[in-house]
PDB file of N, CA and C in Angstrom:
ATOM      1  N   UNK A   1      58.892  92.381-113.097  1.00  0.00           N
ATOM      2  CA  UNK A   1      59.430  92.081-111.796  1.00  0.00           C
ATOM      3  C   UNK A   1      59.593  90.569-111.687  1.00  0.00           C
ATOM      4  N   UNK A   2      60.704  90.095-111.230  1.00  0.00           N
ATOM      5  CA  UNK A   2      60.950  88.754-111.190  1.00  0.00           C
ATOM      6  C   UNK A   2      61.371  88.530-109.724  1.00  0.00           C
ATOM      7  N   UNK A   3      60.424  87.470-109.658  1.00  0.00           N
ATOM      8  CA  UNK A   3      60.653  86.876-108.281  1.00  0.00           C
ATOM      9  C   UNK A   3      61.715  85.341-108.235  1.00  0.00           C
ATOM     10  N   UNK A   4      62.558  85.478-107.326  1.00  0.00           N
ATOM     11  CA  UNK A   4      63.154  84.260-106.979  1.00  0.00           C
ATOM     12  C   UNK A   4      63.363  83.293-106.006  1.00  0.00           C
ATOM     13  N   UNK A   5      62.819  82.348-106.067  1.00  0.00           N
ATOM     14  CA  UNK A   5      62.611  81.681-104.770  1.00  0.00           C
ATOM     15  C   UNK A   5      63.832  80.244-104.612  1.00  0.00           C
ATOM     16  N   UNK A   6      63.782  80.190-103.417  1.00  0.00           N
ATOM     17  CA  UNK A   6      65.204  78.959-103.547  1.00  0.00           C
ATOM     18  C   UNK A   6      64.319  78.039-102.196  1.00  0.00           C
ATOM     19  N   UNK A   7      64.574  77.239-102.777  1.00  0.00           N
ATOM     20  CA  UNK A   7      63.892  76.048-101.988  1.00  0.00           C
ATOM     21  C   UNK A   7      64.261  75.200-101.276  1.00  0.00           C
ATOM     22  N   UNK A   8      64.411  74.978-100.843  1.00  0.00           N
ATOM     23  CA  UNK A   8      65.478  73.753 -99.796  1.00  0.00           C
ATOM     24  C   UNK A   8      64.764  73.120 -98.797  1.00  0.00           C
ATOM     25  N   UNK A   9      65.323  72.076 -98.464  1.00  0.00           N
ATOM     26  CA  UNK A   9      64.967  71.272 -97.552  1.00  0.00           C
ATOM     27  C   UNK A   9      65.697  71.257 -96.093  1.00  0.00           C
ATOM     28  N   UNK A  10      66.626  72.364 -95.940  1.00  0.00           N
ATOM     29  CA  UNK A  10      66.973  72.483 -94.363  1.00  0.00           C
ATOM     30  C   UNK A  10      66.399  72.884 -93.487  1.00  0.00           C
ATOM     31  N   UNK A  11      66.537  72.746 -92.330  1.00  0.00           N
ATOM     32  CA  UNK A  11      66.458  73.165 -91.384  1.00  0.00           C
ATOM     33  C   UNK A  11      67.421  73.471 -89.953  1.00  0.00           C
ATOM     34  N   UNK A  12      67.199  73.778 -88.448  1.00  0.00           N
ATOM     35  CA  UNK A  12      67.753  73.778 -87.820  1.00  0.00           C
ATOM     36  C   UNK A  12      67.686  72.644 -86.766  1.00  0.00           C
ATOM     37  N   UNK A  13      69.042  72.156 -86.402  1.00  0.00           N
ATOM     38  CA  UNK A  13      69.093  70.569 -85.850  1.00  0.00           C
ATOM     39  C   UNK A  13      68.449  71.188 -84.242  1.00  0.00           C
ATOM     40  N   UNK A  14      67.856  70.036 -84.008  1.00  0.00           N
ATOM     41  CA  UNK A  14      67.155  70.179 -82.409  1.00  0.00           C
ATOM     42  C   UNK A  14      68.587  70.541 -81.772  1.00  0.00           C
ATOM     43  N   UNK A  15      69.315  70.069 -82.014  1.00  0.00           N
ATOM     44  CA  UNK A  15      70.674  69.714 -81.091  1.00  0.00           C
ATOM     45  C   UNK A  15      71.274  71.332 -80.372  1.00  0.00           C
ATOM     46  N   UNK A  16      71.073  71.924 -81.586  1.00  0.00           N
ATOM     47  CA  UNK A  16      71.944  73.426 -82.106  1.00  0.00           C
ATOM     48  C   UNK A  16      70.539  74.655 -81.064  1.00  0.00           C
ATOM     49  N   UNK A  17      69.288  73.993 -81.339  1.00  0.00           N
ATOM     50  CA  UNK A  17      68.277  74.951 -80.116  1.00  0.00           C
ATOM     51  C   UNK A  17      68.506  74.498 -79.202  1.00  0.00           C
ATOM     52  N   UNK A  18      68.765  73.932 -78.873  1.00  0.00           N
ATOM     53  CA  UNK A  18      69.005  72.967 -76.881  1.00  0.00           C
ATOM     54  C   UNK A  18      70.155  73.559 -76.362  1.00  0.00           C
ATOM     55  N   UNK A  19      71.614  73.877 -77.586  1.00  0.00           N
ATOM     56  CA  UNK A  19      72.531  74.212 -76.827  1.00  0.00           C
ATOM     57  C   UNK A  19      72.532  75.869 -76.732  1.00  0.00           C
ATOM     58  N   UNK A  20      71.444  76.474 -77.820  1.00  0.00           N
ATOM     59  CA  UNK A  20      71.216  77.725 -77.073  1.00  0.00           C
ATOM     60  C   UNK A  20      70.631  78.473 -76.203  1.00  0.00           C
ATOM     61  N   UNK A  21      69.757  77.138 -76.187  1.00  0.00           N
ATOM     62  CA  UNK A  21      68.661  77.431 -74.858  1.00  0.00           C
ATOM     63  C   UNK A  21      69.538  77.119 -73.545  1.00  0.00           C
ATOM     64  N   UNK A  22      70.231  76.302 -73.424  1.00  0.00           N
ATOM     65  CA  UNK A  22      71.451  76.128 -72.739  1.00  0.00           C
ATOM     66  C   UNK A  22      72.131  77.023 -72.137  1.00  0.00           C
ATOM     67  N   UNK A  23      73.007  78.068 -73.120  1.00  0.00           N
ATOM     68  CA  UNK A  23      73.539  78.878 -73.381  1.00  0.00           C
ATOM     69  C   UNK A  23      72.870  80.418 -72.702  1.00  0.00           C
ATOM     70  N   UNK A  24      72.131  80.628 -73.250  1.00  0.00           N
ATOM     71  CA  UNK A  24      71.400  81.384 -72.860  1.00  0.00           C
ATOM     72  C   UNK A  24      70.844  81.245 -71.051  1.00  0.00           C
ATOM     73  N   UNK A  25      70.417  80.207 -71.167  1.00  0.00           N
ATOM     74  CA  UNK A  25      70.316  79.679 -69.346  1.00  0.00           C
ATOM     75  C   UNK A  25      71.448  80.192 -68.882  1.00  0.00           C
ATOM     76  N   UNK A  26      72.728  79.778 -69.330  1.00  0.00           N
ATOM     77  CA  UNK A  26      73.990  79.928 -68.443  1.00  0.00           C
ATOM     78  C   UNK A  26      74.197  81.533 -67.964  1.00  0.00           C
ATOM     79  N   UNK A  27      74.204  81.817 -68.815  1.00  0.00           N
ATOM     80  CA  UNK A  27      74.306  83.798 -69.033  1.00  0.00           C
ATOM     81  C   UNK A  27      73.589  84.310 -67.802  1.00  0.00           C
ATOM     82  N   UNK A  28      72.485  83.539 -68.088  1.00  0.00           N
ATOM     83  CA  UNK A  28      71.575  84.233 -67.325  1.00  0.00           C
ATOM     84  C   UNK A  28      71.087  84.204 -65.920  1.00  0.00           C
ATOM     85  N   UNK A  29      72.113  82.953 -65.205  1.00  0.00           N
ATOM     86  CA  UNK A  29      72.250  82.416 -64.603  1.00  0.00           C
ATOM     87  C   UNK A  29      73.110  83.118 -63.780  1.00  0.00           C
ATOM     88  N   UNK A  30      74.558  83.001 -64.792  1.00  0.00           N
ATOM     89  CA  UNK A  30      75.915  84.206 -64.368  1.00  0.00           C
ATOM     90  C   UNK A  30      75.756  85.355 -64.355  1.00  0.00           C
ATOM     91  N   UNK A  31      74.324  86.315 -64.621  1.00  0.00           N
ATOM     92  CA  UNK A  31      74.101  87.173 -64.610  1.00  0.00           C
ATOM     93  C   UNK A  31      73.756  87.706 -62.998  1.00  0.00           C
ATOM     94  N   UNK A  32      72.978  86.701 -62.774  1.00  0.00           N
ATOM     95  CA  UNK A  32      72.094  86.640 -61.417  1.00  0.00           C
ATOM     96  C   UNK A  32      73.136  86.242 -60.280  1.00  0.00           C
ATOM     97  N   UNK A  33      74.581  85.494 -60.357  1.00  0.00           N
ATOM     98  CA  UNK A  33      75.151  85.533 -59.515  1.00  0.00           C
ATOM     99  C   UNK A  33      75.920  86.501 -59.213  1.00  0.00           C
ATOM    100  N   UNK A  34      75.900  87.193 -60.771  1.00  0.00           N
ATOM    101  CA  UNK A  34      76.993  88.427 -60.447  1.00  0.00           C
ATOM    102  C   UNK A  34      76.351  89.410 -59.481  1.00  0.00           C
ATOM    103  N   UNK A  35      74.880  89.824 -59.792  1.00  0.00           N
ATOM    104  CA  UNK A  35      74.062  90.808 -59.228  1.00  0.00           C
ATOM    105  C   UNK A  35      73.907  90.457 -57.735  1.00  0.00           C
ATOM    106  N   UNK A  36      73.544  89.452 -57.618  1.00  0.00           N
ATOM    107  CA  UNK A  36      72.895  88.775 -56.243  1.00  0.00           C
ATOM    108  C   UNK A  36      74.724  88.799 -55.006  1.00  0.00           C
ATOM    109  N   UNK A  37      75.558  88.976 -55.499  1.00  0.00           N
ATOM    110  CA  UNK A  37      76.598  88.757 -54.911  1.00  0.00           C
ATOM    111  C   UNK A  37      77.249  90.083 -54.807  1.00  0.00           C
ATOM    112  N   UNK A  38      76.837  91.141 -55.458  1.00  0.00           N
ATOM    113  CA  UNK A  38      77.200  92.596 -55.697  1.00  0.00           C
ATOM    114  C   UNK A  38      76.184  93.178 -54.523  1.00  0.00           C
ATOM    115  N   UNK A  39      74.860  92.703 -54.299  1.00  0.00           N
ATOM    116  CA  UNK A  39      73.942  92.978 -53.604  1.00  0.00           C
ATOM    117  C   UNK A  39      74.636  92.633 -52.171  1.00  0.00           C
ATOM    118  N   UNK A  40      75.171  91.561 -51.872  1.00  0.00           N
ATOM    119  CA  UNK A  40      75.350  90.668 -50.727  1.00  0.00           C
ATOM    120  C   UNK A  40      76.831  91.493 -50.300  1.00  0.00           C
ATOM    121  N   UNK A  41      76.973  92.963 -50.693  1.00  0.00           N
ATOM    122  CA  UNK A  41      78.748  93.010 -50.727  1.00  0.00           C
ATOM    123  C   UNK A  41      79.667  92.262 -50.730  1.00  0.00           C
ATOM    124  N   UNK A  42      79.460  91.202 -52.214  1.00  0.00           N
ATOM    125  CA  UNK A  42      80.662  90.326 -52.033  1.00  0.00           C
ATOM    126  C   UNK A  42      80.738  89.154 -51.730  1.00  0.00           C
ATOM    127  N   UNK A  43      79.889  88.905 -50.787  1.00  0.00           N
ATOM    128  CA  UNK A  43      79.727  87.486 -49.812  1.00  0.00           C
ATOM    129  C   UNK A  43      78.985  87.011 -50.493  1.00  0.00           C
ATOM    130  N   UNK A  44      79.360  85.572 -51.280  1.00  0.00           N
ATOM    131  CA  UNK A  44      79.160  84.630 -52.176  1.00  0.00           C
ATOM    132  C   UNK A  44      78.565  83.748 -50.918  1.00  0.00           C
ATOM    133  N   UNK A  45      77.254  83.073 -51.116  1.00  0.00           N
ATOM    134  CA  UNK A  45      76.720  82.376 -49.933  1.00  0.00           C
ATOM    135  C   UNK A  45      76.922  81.104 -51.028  1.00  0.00           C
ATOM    136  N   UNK A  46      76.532  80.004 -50.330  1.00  0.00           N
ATOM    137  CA  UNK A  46      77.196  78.666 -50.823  1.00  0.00           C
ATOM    138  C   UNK A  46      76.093  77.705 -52.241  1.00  0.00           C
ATOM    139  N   UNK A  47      74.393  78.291 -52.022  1.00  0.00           N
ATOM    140  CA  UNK A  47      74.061  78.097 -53.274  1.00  0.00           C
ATOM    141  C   UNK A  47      74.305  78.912 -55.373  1.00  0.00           C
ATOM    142  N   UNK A  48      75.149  79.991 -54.246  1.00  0.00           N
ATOM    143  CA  UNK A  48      75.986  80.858 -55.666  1.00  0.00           C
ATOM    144  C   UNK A  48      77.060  79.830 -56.459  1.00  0.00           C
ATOM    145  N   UNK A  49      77.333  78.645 -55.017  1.00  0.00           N
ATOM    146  CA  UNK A  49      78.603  78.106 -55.357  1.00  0.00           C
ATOM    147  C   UNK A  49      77.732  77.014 -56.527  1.00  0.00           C
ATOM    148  N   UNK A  50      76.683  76.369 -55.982  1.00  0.00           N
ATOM    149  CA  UNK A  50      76.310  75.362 -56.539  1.00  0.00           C
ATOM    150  C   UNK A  50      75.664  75.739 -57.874  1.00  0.00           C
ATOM    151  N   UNK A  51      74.689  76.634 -58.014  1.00  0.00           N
ATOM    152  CA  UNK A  51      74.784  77.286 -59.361  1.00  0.00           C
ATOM    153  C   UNK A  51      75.988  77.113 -60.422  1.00  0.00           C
ATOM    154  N   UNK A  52      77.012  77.860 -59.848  1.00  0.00           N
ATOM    155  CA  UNK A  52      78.031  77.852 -60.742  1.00  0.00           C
ATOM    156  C   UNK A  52      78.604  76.543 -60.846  1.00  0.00           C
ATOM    157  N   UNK A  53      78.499  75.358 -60.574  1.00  0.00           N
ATOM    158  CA  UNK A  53      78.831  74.147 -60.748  1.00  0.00           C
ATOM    159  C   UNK A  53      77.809  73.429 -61.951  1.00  0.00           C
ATOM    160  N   UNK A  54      76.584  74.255 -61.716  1.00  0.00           N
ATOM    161  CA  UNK A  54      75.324  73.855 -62.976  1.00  0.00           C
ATOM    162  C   UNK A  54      75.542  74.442 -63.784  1.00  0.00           C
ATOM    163  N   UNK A  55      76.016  75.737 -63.980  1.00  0.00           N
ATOM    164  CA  UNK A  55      76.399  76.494 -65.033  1.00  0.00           C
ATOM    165  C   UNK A  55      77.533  75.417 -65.600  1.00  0.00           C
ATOM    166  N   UNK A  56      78.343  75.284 -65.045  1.00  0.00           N
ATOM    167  CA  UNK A  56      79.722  74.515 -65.717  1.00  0.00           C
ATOM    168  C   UNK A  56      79.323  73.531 -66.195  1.00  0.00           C
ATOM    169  N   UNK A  57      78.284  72.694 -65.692  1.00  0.00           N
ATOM    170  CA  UNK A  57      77.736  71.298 -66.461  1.00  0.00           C
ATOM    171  C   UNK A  57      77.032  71.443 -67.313  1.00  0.00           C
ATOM    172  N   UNK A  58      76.206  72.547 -67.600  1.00  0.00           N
ATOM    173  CA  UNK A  58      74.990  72.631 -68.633  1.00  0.00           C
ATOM    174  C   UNK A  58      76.215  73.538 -69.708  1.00  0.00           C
ATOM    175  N   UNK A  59      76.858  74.211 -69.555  1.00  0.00           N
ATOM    176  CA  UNK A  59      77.777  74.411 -70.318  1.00  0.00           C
ATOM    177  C   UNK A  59      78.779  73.756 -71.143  1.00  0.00           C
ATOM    178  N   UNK A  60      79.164  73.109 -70.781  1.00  0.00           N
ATOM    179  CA  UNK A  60      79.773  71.869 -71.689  1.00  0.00           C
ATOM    180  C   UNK A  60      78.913  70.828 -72.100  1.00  0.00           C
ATOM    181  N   UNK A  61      77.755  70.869 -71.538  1.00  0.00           N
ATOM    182  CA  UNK A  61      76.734  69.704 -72.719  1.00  0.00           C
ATOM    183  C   UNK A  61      76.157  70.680 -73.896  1.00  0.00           C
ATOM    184  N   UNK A  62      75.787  72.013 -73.834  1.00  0.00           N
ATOM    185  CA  UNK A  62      75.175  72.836 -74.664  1.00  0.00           C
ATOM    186  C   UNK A  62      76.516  73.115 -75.592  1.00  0.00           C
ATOM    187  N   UNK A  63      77.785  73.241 -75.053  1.00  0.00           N
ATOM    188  CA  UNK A  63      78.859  73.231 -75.982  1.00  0.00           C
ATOM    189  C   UNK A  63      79.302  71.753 -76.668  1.00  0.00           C
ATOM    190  N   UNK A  64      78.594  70.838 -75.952  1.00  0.00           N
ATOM    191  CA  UNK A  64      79.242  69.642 -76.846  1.00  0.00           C
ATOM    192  C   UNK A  64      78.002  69.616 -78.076  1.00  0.00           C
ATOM    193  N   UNK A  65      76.833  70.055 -77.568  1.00  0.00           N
ATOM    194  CA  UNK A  65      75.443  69.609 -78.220  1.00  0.00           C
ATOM    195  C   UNK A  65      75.738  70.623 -79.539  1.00  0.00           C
ATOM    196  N   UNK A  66      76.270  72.008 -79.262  1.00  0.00           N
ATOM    197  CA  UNK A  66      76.403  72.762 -80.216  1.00  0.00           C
ATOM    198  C   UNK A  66      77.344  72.377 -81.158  1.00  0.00           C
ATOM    199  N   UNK A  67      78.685  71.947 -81.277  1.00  0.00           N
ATOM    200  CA  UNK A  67      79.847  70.908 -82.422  1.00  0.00           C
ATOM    201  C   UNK A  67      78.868  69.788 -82.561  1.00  0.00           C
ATOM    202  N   UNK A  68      78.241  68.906 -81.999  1.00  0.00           N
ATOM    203  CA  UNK A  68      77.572  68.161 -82.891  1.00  0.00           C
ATOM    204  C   UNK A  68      76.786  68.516 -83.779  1.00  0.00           C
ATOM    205  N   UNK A  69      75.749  69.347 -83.260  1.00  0.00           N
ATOM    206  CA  UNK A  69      75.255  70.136 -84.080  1.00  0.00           C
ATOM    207  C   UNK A  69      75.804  70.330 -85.884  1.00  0.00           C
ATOM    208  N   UNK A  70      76.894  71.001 -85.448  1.00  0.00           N
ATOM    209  CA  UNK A  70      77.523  72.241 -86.393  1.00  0.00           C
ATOM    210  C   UNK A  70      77.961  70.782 -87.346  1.00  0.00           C
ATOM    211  N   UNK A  71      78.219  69.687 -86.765  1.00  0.00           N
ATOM    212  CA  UNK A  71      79.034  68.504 -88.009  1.00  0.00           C
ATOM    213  C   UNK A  71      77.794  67.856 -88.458  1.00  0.00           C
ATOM    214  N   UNK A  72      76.278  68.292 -88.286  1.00  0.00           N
ATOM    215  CA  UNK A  72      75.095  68.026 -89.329  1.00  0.00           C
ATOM    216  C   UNK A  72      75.576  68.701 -90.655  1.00  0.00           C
ATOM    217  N   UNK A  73      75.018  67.464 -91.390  1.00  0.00           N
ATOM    218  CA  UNK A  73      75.023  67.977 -92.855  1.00  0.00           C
ATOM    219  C   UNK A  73      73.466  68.830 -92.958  1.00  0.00           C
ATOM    220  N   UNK A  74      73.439  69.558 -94.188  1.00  0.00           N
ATOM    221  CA  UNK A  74      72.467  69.889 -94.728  1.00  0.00           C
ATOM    222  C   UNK A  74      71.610  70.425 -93.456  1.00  0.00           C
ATOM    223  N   UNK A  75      72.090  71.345 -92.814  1.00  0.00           N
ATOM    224  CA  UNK A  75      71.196  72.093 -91.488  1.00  0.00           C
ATOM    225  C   UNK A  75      71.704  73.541 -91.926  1.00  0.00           C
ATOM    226  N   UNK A  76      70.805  74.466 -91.461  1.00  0.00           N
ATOM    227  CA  UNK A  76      71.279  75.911 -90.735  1.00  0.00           C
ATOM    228  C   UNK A  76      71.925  75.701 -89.648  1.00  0.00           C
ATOM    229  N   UNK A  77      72.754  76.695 -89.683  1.00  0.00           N
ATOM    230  CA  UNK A  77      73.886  76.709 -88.487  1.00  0.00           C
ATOM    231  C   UNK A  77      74.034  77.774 -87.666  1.00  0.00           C
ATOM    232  N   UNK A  78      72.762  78.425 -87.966  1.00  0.00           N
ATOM    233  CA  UNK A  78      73.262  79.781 -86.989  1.00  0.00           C
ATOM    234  C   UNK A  78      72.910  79.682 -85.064  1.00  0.00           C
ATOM    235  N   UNK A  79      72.438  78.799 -85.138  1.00  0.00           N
ATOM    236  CA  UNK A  79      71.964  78.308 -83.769  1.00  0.00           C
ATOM    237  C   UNK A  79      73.626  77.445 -83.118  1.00  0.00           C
ATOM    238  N   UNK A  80      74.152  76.580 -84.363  1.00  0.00           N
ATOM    239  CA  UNK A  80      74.977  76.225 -83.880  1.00  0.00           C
ATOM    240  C   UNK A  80      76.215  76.712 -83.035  1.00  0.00           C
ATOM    241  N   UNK A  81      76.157  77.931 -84.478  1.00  0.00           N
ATOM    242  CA  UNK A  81      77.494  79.292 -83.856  1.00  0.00           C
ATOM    243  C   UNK A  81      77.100  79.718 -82.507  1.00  0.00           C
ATOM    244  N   UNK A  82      75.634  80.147 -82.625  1.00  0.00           N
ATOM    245  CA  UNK A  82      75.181  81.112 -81.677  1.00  0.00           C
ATOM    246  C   UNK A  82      75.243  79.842 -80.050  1.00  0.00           C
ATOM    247  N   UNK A  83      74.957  79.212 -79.760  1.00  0.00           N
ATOM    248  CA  UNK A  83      74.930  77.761 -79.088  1.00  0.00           C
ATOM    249  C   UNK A  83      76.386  77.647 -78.204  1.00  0.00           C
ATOM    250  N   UNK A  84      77.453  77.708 -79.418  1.00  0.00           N
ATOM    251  CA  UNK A  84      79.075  77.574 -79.083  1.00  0.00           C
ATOM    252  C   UNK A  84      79.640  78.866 -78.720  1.00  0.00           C
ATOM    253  N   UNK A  85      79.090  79.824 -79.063  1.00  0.00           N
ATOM    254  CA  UNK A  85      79.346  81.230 -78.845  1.00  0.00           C
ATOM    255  C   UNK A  85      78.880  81.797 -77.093  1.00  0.00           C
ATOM    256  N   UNK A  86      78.004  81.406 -76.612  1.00  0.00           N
ATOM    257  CA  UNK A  86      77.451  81.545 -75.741  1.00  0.00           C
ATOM    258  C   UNK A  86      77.820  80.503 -74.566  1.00  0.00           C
ATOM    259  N   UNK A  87      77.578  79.115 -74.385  1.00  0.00           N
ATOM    260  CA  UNK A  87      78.420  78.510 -74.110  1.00  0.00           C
ATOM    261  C   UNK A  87      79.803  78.896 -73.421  1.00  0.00           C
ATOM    262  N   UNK A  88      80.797  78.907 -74.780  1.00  0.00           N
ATOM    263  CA  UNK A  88      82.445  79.478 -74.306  1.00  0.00           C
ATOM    264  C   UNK A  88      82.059  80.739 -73.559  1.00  0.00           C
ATOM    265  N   UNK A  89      81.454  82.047 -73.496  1.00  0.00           N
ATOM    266  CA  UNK A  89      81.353  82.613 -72.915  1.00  0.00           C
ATOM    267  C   UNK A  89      80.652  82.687 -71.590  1.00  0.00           C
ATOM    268  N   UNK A  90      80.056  81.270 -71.033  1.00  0.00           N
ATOM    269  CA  UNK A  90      79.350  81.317 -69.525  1.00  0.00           C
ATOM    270  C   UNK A  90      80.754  80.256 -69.050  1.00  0.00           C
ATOM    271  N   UNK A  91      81.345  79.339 -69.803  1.00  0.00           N
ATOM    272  CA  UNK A  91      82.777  78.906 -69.309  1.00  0.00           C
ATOM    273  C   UNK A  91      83.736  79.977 -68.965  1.00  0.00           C
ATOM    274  N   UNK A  92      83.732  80.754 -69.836  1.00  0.00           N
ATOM    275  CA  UNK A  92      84.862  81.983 -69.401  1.00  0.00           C
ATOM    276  C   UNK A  92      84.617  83.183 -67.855  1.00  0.00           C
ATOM    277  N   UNK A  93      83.132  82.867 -68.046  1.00  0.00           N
ATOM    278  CA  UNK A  93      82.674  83.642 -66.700  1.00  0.00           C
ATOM    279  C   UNK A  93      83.152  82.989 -65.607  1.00  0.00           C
ATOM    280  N   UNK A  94      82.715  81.836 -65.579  1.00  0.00           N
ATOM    281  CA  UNK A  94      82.804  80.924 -64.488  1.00  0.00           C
ATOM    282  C   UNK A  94      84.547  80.878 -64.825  1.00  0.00           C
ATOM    283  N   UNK A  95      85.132  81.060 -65.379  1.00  0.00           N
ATOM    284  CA  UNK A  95      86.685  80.831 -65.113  1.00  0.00           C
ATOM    285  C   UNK A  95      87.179  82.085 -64.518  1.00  0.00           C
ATOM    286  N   UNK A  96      86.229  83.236 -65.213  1.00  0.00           N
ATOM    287  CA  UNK A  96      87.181  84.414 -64.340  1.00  0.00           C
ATOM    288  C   UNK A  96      86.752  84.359 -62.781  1.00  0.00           C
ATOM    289  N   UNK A  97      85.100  83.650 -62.540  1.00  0.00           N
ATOM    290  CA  UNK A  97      84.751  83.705 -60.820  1.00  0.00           C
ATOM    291  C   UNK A  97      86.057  83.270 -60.584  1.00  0.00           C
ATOM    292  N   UNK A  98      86.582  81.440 -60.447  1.00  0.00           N
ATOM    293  CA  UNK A  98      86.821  81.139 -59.881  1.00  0.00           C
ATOM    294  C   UNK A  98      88.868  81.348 -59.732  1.00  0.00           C
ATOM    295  N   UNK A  99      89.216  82.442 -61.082  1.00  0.00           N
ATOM    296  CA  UNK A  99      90.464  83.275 -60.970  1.00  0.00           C
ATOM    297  C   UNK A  99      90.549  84.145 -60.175  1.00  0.00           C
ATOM    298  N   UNK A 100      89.568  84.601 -60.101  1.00  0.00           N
ATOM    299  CA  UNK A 100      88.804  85.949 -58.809  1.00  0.00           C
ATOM    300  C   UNK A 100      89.198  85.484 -57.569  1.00  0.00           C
ATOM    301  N   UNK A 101      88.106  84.473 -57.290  1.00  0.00           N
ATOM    302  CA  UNK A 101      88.412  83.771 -56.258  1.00  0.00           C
ATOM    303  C   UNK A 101      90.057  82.768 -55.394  1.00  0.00           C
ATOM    304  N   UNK A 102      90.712  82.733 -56.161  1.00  0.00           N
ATOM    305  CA  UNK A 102      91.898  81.796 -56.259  1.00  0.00           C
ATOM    306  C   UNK A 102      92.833  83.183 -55.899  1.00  0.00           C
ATOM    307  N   UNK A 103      92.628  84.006 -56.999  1.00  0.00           N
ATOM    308  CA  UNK A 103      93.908  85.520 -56.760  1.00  0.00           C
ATOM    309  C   UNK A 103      93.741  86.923 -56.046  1.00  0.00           C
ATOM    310  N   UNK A 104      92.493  86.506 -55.167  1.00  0.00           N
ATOM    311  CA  UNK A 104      91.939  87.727 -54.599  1.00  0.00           C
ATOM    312  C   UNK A 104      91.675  89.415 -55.304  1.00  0.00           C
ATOM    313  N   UNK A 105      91.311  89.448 -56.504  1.00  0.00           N
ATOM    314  CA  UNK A 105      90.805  90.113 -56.997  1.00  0.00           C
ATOM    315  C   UNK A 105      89.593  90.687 -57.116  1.00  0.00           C
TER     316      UNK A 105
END
Protein backbone atom coordinates (compact mmCIF):
# COMPACT_ATOMS: atom_id res chain seq x y z
CA UNK A 1 0.00 0.00 0.00
CA UNK A 2 1.45 3.28 -0.94
CA UNK A 3 0.70 6.34 0.54
CA UNK A 4 0.96 9.80 -1.11
CA UNK A 5 1.24 12.88 0.39
CA UNK A 6 1.60 16.41 -1.36
CA UNK A 7 2.73 19.11 0.64
CA UNK A 8 2.35 22.60 0.14
CA UNK A 9 2.53 25.64 1.62
CA UNK A 10 -1.00 27.26 0.84
CA UNK A 11 -3.45 28.40 2.36
CA UNK A 12 -6.68 30.47 2.42
CA UNK A 13 -6.24 34.44 2.13
CA UNK A 14 -7.98 36.22 5.22
CA UNK A 15 -9.40 38.40 2.48
CA UNK A 16 -11.45 35.42 0.65
CA UNK A 17 -13.04 34.40 4.67
CA UNK A 18 -14.18 38.03 5.33
CA UNK A 19 -15.85 38.19 1.99
CA UNK A 20 -17.72 35.05 2.86
CA UNK A 21 -18.52 35.84 6.06
CA UNK A 22 -19.78 38.91 4.35
CA UNK A 23 -21.64 37.11 1.97
CA UNK A 24 -23.19 34.93 3.96
CA UNK A 25 -24.30 37.99 6.38
CA UNK A 26 -25.94 39.44 3.29
CA UNK A 27 -28.18 36.31 2.49
CA UNK A 28 -29.06 36.20 5.62
CA UNK A 29 -29.93 39.39 6.13
CA UNK A 30 -32.13 39.29 2.68
CA UNK A 31 -33.52 36.41 4.06
CA UNK A 32 -34.97 38.13 7.13
CA UNK A 33 -36.28 41.00 5.07
CA UNK A 34 -37.97 38.85 2.81
CA UNK A 35 -39.76 36.94 5.80
CA UNK A 36 -40.25 39.90 8.13
CA UNK A 37 -42.02 41.82 5.18
CA UNK A 38 -44.17 38.68 4.05
CA UNK A 39 -45.16 38.69 7.81
CA UNK A 40 -45.98 42.55 7.73
CA UNK A 41 -48.32 41.82 4.41
CA UNK A 42 -46.04 43.59 2.35
CA UNK A 43 -45.50 46.76 4.24
CA UNK A 44 -41.79 47.28 4.11
CA UNK A 45 -41.32 49.58 7.36
CA UNK A 46 -38.33 51.94 6.87
CA UNK A 47 -35.49 49.95 8.92
CA UNK A 48 -36.08 47.04 6.05
CA UNK A 49 -35.06 50.04 3.94
CA UNK A 50 -31.87 50.68 5.84
CA UNK A 51 -30.80 47.10 6.07
CA UNK A 52 -30.94 46.81 2.52
CA UNK A 53 -28.64 49.79 2.04
CA UNK A 54 -26.07 47.63 4.50
CA UNK A 55 -26.62 44.75 2.56
CA UNK A 56 -25.57 46.79 -0.63
CA UNK A 57 -22.44 48.14 1.17
CA UNK A 58 -21.17 45.03 2.83
CA UNK A 59 -21.79 43.52 -0.51
CA UNK A 60 -19.58 45.17 -2.67
CA UNK A 61 -16.71 45.25 -0.07
CA UNK A 62 -17.07 41.30 0.43
CA UNK A 63 -17.23 41.31 -3.50
CA UNK A 64 -14.31 43.56 -3.91
CA UNK A 65 -12.45 41.63 -0.89
CA UNK A 66 -13.36 38.37 -2.74
CA UNK A 67 -11.34 39.44 -6.61
CA UNK A 68 -8.66 40.52 -4.47
CA UNK A 69 -8.61 37.65 -2.90
CA UNK A 70 -8.89 35.37 -6.01
CA UNK A 71 -5.59 37.62 -7.72
CA UNK A 72 -3.44 36.01 -4.52
CA UNK A 73 -0.89 33.90 -5.74
CA UNK A 74 -0.26 30.59 -4.20
CA UNK A 75 -3.74 30.53 -2.00
CA UNK A 76 -6.84 28.18 -2.08
CA UNK A 77 -9.56 29.72 -3.73
CA UNK A 78 -12.53 28.16 -2.83
CA UNK A 79 -13.53 30.81 -0.33
CA UNK A 80 -12.75 33.18 -3.02
CA UNK A 81 -15.39 31.67 -5.57
CA UNK A 82 -17.62 30.94 -2.76
CA UNK A 83 -17.16 34.91 -1.33
CA UNK A 84 -17.98 36.28 -5.16
CA UNK A 85 -20.65 33.80 -5.59
CA UNK A 86 -22.63 34.87 -2.72
CA UNK A 87 -21.99 38.39 -2.79
CA UNK A 88 -23.41 38.75 -6.67
CA UNK A 89 -26.24 36.94 -5.38
CA UNK A 90 -27.32 39.35 -2.18
CA UNK A 91 -26.65 42.28 -5.10
CA UNK A 92 -29.11 40.56 -7.30
CA UNK A 93 -31.63 40.31 -4.40
CA UNK A 94 -31.42 43.70 -3.51
CA UNK A 95 -31.79 44.54 -7.33
CA UNK A 96 -34.85 42.50 -7.77
CA UNK A 97 -36.32 44.42 -4.18
CA UNK A 98 -35.74 47.50 -5.56
CA UNK A 99 -37.22 46.35 -9.50
CA UNK A 100 -40.16 45.18 -7.36
CA UNK A 101 -40.43 48.21 -5.90
CA UNK A 102 -39.90 50.71 -8.99
CA UNK A 103 -42.49 48.24 -11.31
CA UNK A 104 -45.05 47.32 -8.86
CA UNK A 105 -44.68 43.77 -8.86
Amino acid sequence: MSRKYIFTNKDYSPQSIMSTILGLLDIAALVCIFFLTYQNNGVSLQRYGSTGLLITIFSFVGLIQGILSRMEPDRFYLFSYLGIMLNILALCGISFILFAGAYGI
